[in-house]
PDB file of N, CA and C in Angstrom:
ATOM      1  N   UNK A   1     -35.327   7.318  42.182  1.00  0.00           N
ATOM      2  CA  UNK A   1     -35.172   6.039  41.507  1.00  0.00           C
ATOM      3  C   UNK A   1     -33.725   5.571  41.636  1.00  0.00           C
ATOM      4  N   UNK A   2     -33.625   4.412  42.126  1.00  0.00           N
ATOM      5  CA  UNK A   2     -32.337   3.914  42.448  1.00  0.00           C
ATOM      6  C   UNK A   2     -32.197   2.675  41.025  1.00  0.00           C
ATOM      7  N   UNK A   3     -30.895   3.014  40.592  1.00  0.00           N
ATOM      8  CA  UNK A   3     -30.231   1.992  39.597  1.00  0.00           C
ATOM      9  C   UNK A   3     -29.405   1.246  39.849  1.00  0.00           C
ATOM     10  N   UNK A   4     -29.248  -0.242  39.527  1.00  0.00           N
ATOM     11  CA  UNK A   4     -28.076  -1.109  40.493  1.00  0.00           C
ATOM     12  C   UNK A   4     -27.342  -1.541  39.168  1.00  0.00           C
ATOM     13  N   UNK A   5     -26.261  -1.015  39.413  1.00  0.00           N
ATOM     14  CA  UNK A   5     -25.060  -1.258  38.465  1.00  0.00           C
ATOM     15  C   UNK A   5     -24.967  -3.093  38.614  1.00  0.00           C
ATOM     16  N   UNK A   6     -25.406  -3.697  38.900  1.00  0.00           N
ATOM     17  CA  UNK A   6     -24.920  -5.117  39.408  1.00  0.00           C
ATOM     18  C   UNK A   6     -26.087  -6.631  38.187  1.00  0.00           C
ATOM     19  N   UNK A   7     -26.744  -5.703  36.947  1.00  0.00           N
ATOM     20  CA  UNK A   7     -27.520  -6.052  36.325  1.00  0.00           C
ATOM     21  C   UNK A   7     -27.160  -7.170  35.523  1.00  0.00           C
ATOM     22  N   UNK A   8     -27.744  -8.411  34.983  1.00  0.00           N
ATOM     23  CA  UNK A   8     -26.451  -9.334  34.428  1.00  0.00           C
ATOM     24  C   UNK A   8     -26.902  -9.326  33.621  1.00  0.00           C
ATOM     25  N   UNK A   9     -28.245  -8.838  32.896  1.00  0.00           N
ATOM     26  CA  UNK A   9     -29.022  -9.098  31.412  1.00  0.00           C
ATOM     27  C   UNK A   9     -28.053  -7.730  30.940  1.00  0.00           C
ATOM     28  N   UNK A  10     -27.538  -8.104  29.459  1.00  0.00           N
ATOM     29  CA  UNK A  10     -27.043  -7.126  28.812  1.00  0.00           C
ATOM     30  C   UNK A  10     -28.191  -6.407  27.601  1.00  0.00           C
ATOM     31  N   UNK A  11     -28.114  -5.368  28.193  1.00  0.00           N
ATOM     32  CA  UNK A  11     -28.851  -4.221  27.988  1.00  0.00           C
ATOM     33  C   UNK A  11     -27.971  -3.080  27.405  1.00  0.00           C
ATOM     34  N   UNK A  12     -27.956  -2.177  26.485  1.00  0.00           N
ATOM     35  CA  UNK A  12     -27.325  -1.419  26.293  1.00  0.00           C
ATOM     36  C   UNK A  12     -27.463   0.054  27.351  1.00  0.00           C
ATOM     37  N   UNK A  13     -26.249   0.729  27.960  1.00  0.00           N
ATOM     38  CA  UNK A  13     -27.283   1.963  28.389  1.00  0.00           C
ATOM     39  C   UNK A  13     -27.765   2.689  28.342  1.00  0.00           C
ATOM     40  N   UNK A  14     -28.236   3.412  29.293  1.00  0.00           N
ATOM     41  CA  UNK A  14     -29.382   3.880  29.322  1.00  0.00           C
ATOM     42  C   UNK A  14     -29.184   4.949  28.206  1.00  0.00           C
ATOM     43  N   UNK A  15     -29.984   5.606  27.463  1.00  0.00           N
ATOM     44  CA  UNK A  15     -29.178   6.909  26.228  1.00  0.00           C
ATOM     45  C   UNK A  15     -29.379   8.326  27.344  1.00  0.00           C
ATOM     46  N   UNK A  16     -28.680   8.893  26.803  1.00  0.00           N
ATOM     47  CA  UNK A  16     -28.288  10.169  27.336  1.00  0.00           C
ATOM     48  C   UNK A  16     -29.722  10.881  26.808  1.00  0.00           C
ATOM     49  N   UNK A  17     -30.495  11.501  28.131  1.00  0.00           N
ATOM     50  CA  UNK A  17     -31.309  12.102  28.103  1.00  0.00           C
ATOM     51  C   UNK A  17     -31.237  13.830  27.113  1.00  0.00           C
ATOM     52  N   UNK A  18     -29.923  14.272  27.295  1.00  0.00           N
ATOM     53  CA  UNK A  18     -29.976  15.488  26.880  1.00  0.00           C
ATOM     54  C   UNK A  18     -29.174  15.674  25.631  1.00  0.00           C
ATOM     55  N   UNK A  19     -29.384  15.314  24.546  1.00  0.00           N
ATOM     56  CA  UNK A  19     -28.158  15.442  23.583  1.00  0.00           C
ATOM     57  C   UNK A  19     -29.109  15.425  22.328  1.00  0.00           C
ATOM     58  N   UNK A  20     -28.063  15.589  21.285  1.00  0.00           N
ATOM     59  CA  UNK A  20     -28.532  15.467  20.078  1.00  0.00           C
ATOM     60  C   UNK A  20     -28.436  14.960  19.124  1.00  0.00           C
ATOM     61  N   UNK A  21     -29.037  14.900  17.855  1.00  0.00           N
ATOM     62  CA  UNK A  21     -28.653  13.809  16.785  1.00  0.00           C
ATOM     63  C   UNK A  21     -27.405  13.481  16.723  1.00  0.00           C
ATOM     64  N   UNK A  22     -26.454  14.120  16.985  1.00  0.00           N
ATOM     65  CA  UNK A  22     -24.688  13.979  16.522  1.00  0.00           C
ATOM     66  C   UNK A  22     -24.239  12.841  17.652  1.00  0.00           C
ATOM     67  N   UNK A  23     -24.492  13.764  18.492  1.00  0.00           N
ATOM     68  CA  UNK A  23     -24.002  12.886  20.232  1.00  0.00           C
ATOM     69  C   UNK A  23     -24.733  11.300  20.328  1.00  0.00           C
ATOM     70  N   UNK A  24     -26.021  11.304  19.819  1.00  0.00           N
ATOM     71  CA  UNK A  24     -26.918   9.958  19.953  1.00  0.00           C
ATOM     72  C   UNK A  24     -26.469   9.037  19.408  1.00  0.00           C
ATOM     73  N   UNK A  25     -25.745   9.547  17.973  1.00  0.00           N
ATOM     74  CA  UNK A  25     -25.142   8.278  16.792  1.00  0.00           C
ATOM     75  C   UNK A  25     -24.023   8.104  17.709  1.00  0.00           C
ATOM     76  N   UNK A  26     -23.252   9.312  17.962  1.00  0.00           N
ATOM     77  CA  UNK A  26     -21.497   8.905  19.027  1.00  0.00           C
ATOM     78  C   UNK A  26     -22.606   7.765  20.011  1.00  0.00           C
ATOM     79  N   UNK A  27     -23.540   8.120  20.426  1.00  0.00           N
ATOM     80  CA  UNK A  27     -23.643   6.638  22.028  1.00  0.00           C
ATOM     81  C   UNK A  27     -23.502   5.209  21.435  1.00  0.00           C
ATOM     82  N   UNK A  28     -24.645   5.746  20.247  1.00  0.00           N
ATOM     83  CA  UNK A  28     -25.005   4.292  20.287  1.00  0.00           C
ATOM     84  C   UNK A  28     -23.958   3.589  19.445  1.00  0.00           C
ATOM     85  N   UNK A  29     -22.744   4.005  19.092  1.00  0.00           N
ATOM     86  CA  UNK A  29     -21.860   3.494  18.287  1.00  0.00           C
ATOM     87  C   UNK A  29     -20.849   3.244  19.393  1.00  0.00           C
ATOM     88  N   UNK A  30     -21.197   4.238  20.691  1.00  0.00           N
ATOM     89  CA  UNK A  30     -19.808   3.802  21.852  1.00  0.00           C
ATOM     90  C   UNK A  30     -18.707   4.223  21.685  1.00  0.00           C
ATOM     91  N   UNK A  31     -18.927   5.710  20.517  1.00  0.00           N
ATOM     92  CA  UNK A  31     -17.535   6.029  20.044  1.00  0.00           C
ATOM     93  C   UNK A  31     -17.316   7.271  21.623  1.00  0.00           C
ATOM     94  N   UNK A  32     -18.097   7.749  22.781  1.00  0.00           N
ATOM     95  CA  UNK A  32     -17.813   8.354  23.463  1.00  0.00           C
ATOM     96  C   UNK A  32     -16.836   7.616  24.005  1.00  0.00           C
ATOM     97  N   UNK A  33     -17.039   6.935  24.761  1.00  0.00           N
ATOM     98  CA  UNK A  33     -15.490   5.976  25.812  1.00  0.00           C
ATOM     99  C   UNK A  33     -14.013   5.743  24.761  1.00  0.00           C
ATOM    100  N   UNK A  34     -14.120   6.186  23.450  1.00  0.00           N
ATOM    101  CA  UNK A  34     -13.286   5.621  22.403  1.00  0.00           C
ATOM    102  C   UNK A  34     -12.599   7.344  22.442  1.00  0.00           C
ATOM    103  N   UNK A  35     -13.008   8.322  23.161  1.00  0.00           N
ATOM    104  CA  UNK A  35     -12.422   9.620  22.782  1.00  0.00           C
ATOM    105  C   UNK A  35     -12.490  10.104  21.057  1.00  0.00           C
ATOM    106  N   UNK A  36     -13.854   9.678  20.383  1.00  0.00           N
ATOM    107  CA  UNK A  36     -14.064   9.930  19.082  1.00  0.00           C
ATOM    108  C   UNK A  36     -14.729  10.883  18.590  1.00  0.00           C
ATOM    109  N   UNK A  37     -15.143  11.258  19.540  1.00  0.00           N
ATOM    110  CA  UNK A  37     -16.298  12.447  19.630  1.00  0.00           C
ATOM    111  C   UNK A  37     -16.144  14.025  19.077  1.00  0.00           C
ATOM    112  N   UNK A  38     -15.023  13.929  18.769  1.00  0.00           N
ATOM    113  CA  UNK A  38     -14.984  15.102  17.703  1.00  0.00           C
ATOM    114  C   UNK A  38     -14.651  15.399  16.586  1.00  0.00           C
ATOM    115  N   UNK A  39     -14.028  13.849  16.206  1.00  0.00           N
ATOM    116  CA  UNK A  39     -13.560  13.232  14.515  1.00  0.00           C
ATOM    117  C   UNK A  39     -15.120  12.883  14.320  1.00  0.00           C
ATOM    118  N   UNK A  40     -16.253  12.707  14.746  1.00  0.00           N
ATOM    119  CA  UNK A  40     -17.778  12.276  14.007  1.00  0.00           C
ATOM    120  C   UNK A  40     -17.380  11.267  13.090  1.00  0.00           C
ATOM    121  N   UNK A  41     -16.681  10.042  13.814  1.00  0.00           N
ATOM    122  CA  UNK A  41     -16.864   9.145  13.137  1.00  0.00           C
ATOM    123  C   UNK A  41     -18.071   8.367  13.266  1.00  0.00           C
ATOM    124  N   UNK A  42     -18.615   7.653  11.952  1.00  0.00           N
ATOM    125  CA  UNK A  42     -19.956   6.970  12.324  1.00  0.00           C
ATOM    126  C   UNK A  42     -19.402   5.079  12.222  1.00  0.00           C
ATOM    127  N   UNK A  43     -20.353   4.468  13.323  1.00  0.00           N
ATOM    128  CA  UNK A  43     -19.679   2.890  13.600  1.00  0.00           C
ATOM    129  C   UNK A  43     -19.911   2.784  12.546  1.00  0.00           C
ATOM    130  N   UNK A  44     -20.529   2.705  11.308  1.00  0.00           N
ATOM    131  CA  UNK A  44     -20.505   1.915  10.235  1.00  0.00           C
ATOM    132  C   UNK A  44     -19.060   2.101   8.982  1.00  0.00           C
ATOM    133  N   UNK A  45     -18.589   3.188   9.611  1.00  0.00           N
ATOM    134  CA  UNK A  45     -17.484   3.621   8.511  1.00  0.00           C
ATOM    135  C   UNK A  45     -16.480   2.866   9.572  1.00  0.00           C
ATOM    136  N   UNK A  46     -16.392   2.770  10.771  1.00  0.00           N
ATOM    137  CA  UNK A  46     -15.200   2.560  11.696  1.00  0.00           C
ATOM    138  C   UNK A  46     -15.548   0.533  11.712  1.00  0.00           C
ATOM    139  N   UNK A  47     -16.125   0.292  11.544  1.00  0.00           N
ATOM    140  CA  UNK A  47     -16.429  -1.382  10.926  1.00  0.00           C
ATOM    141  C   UNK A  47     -15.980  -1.676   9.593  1.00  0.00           C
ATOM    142  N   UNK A  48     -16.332  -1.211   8.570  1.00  0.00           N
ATOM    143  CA  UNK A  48     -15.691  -0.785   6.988  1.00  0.00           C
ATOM    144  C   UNK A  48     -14.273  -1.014   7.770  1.00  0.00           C
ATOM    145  N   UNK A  49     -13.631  -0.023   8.124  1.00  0.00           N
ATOM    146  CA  UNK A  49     -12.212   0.116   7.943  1.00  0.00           C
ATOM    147  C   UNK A  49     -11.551  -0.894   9.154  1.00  0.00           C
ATOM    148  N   UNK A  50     -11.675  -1.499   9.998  1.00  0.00           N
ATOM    149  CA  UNK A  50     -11.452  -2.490  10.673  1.00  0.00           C
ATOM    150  C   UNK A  50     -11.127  -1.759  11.867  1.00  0.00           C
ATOM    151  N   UNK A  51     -11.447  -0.470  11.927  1.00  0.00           N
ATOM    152  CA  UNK A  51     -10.828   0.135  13.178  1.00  0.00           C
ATOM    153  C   UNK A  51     -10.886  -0.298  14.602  1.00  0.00           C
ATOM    154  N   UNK A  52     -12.133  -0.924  14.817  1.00  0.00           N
ATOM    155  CA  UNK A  52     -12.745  -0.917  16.424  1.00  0.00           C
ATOM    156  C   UNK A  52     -11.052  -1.660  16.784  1.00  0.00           C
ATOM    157  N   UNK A  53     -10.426  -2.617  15.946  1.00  0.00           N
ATOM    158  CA  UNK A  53      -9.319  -3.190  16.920  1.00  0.00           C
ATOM    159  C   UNK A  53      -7.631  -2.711  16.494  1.00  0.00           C
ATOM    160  N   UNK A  54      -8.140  -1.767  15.687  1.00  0.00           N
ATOM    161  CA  UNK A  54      -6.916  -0.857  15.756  1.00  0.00           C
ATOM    162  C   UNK A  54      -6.070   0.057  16.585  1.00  0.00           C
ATOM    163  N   UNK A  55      -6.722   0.120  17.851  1.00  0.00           N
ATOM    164  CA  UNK A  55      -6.111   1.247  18.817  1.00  0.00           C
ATOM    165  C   UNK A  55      -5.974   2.525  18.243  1.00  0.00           C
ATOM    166  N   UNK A  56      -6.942   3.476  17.948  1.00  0.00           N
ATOM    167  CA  UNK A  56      -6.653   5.011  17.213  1.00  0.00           C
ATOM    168  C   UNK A  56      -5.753   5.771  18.951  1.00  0.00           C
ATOM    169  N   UNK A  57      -5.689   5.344  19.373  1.00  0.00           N
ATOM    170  CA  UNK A  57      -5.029   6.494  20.573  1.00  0.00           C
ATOM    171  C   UNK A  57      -4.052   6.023  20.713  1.00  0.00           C
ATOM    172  N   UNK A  58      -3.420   4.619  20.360  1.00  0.00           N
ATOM    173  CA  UNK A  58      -1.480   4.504  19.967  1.00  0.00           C
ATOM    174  C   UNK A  58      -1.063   4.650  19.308  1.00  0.00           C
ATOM    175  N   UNK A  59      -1.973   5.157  18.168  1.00  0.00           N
ATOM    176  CA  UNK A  59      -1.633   5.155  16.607  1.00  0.00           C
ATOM    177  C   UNK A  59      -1.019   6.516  16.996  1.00  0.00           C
ATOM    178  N   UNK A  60      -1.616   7.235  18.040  1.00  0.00           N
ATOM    179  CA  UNK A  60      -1.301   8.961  18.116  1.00  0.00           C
ATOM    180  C   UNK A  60      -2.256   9.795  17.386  1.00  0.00           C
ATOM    181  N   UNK A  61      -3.411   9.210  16.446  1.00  0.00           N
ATOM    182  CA  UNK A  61      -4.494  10.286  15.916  1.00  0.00           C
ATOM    183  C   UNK A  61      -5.082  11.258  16.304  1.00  0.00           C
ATOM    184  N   UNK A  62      -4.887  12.661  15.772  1.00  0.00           N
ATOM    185  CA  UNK A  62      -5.286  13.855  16.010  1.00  0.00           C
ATOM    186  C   UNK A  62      -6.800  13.617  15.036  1.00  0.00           C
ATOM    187  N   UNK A  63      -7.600  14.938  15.776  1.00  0.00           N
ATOM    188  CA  UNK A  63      -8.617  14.959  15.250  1.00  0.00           C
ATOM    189  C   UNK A  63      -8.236  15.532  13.608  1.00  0.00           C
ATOM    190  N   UNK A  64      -7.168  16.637  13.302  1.00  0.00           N
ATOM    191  CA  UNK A  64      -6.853  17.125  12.512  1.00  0.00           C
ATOM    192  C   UNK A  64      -6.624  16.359  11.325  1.00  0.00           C
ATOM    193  N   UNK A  65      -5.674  15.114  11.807  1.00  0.00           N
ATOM    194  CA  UNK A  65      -5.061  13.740  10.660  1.00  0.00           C
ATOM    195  C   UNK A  65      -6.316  12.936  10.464  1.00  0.00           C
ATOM    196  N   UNK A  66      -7.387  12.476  11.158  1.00  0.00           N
ATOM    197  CA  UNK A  66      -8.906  12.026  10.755  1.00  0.00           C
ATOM    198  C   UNK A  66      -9.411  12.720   9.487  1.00  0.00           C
ATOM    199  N   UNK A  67      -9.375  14.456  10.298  1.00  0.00           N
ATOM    200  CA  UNK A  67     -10.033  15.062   9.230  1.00  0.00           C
ATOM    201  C   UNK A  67      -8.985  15.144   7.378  1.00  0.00           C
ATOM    202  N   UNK A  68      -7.852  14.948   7.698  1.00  0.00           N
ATOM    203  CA  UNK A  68      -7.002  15.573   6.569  1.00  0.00           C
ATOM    204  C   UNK A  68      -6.893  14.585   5.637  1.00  0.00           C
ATOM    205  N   UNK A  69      -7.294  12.762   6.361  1.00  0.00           N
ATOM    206  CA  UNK A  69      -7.299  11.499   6.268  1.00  0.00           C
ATOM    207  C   UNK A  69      -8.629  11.497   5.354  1.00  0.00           C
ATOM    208  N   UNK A  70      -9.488  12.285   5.599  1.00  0.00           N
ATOM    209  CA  UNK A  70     -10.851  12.032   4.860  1.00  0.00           C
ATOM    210  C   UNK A  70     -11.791  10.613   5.811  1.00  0.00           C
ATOM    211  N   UNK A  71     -11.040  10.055   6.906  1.00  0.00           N
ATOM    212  CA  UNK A  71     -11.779   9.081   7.611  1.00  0.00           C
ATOM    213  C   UNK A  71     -13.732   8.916   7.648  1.00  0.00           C
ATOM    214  N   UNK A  72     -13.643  10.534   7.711  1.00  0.00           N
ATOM    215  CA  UNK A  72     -14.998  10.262   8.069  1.00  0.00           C
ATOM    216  C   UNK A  72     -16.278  10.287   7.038  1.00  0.00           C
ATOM    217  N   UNK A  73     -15.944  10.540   5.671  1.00  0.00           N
ATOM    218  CA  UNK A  73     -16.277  10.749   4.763  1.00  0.00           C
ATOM    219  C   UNK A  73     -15.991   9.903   3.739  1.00  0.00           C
ATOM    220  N   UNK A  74     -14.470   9.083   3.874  1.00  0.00           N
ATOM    221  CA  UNK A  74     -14.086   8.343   2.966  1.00  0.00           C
ATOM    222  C   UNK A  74     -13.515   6.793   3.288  1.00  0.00           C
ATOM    223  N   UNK A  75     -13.645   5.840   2.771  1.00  0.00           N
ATOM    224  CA  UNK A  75     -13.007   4.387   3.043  1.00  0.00           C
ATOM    225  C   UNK A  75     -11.185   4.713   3.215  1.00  0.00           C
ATOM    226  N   UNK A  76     -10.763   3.884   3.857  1.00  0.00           N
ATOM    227  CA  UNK A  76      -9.361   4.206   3.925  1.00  0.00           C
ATOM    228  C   UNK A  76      -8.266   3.752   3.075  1.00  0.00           C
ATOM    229  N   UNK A  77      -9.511   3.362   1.947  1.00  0.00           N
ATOM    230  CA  UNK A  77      -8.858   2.858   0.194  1.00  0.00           C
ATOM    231  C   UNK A  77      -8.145   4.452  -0.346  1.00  0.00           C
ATOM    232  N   UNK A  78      -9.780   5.085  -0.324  1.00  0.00           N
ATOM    233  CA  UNK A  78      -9.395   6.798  -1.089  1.00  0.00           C
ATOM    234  C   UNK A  78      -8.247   7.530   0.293  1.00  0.00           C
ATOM    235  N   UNK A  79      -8.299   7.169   1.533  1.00  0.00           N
ATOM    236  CA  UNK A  79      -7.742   8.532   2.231  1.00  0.00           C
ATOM    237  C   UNK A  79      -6.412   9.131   1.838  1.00  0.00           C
ATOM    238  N   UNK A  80      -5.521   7.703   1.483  1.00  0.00           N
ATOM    239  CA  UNK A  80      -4.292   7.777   1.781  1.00  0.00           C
ATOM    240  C   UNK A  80      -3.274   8.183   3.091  1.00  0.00           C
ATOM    241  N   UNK A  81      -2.882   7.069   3.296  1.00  0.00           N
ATOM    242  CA  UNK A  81      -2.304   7.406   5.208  1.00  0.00           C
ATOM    243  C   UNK A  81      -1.303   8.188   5.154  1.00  0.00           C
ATOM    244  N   UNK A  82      -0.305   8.706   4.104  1.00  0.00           N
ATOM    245  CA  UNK A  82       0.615   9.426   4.104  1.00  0.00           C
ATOM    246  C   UNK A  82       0.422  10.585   4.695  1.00  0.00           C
ATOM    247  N   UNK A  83      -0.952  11.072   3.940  1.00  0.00           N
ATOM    248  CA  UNK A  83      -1.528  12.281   4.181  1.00  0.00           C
ATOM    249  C   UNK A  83      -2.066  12.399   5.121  1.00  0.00           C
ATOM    250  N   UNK A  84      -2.315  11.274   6.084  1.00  0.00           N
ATOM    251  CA  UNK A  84      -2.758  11.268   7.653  1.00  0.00           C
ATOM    252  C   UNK A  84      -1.603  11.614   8.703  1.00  0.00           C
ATOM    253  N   UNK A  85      -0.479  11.271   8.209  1.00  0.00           N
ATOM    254  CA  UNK A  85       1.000  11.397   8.733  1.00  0.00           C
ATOM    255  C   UNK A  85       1.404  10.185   9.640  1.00  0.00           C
ATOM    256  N   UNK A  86       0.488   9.563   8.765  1.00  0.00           N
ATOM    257  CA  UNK A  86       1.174   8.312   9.740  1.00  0.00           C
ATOM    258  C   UNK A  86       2.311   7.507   9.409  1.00  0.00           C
ATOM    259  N   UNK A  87       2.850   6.899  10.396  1.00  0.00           N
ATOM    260  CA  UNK A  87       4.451   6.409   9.527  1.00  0.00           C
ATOM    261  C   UNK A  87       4.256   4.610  10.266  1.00  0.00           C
ATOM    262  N   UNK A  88       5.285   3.762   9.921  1.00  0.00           N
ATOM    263  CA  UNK A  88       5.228   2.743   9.616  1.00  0.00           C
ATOM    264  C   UNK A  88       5.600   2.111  11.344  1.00  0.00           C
ATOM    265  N   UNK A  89       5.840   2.635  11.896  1.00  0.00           N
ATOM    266  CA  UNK A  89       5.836   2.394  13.559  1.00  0.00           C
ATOM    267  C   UNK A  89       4.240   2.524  14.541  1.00  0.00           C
ATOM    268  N   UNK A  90       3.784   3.776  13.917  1.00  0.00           N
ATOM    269  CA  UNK A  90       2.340   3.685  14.173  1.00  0.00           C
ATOM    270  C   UNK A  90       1.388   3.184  13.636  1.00  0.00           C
ATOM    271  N   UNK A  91       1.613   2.688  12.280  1.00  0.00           N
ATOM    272  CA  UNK A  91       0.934   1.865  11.947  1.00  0.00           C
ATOM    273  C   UNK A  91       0.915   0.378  12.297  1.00  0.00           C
ATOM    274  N   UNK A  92       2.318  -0.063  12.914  1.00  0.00           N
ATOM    275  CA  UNK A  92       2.605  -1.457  14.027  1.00  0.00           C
ATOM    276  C   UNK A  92       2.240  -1.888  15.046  1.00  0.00           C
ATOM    277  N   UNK A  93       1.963  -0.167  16.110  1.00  0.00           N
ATOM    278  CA  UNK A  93       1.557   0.002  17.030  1.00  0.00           C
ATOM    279  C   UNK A  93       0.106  -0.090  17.383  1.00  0.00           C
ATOM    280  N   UNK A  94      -0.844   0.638  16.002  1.00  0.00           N
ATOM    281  CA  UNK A  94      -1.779   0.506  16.216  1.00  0.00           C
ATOM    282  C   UNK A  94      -2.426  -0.803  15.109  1.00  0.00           C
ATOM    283  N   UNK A  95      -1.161  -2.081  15.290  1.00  0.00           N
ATOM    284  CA  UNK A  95      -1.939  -3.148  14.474  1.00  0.00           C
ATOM    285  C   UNK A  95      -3.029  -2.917  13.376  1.00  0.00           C
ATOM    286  N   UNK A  96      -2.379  -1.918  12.726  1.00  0.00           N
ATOM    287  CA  UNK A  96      -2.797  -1.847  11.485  1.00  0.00           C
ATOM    288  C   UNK A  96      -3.429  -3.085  10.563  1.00  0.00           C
ATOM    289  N   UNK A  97      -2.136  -4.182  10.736  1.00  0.00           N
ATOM    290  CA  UNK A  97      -2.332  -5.408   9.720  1.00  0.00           C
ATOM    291  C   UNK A  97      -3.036  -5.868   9.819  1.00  0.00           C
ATOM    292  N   UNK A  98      -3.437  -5.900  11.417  1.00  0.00           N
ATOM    293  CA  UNK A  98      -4.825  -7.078  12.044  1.00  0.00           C
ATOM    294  C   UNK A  98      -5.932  -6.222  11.820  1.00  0.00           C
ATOM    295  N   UNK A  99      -5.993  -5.022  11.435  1.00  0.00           N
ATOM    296  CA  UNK A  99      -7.517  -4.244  11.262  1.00  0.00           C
ATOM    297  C   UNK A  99      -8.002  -4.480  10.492  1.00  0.00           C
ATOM    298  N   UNK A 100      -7.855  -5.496   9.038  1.00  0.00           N
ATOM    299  CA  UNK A 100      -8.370  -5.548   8.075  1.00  0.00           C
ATOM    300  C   UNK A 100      -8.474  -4.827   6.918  1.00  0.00           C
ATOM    301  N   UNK A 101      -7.364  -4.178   7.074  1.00  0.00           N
ATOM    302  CA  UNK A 101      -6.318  -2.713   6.012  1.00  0.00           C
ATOM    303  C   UNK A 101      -7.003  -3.620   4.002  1.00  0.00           C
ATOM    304  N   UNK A 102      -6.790  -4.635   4.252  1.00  0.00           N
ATOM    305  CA  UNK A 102      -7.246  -5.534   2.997  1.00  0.00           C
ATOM    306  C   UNK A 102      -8.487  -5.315   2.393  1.00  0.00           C
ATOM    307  N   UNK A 103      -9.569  -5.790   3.263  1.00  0.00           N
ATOM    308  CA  UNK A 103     -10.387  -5.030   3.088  1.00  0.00           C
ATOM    309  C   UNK A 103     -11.137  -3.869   2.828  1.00  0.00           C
ATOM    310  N   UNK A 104     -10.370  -2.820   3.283  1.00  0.00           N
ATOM    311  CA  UNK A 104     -10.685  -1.694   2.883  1.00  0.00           C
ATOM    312  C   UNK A 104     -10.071  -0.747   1.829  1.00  0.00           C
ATOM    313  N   UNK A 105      -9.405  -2.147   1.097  1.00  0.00           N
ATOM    314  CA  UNK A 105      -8.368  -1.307  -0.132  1.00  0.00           C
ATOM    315  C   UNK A 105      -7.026  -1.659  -0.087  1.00  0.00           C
ATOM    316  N   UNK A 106      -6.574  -1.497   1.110  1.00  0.00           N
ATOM    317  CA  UNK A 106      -4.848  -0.929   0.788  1.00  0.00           C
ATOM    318  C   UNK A 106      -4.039  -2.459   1.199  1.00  0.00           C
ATOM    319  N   UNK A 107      -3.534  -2.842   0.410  1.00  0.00           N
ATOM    320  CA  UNK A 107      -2.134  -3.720  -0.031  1.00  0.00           C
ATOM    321  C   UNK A 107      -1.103  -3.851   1.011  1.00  0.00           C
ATOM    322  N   UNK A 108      -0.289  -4.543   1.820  1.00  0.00           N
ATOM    323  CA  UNK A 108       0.737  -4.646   2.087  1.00  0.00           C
ATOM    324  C   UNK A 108       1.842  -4.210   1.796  1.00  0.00           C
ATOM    325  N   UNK A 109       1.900  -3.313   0.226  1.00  0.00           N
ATOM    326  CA  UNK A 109       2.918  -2.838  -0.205  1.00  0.00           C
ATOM    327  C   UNK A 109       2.497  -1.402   0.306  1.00  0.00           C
ATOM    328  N   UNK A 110       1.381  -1.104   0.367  1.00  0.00           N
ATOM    329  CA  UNK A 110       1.168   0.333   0.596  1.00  0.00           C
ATOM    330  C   UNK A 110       1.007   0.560   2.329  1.00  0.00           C
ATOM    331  N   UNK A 111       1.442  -0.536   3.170  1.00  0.00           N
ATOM    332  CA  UNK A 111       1.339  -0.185   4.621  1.00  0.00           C
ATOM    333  C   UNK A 111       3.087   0.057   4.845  1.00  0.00           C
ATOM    334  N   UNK A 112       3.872  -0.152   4.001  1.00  0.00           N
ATOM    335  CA  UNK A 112       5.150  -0.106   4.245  1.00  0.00           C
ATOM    336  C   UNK A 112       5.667  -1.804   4.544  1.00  0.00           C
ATOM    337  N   UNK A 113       7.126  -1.635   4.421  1.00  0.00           N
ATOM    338  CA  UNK A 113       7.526  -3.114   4.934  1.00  0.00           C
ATOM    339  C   UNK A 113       8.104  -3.391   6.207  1.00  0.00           C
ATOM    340  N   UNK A 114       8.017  -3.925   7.125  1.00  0.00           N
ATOM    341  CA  UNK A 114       8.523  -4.109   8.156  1.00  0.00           C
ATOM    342  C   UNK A 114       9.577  -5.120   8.179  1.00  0.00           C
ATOM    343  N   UNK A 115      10.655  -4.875   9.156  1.00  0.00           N
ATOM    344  CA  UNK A 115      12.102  -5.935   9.196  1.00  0.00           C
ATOM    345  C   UNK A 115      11.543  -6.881  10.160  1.00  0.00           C
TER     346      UNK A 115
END
């Protein structure tokens, strides 16, 4: 069976024949191409927190600071970013402000102030 990459109806693809409940939610959320796949973030928590246009890979996020962050379990009202180790350059970098930080709780006073 031949497949032609050249398809113009948008279709999502094809799902991965061999995987499992964990990996299926990573497809269909698209968090594989996002290198998310071992923080188990789910798209509905990464929409909540405004992430999709945050850049998590300039921010510098370890899977470790996700987990220590409570990301995947918690809104990024409760995580507290201190405790993620993030500092006020990576939070610039990864356009924090434009992610919708408001929404999900946290204040302008609590992203730090910028000059």
């Amino acid at each position: 069976m031949a497949q032609t990459l050249e398809c113009k109806v948008e279709a999502p693809p094809p799902r991965p024949v061999h995987c499992d409940r964990d990996e299926r939610r990573l497809w269909e959320a698209g968090l594989e191409e996002a290198g998310l796949g071992e923080a188990e973030l789910e798209e509905a928590e990464l929409e909540e927190a405004g992430l999709e246009e945050a850049g998590l890979e300039e921010a510098g996020l370890e899977e470790a600071e996700l987990e220590e962050a409570g990301l995947g379990e918690a809104g990024l009202g409760e995580a507290g970013l201190e405790e993620a180790g993030l500092e006020e350059a990576e939070l610039g970098e990864a356009g924090l402000e434009e992610a919708g930080l408001g929404e999900a709780g946290l204040g302008e006073a609590e992203l730090g102030r910028r000059s």
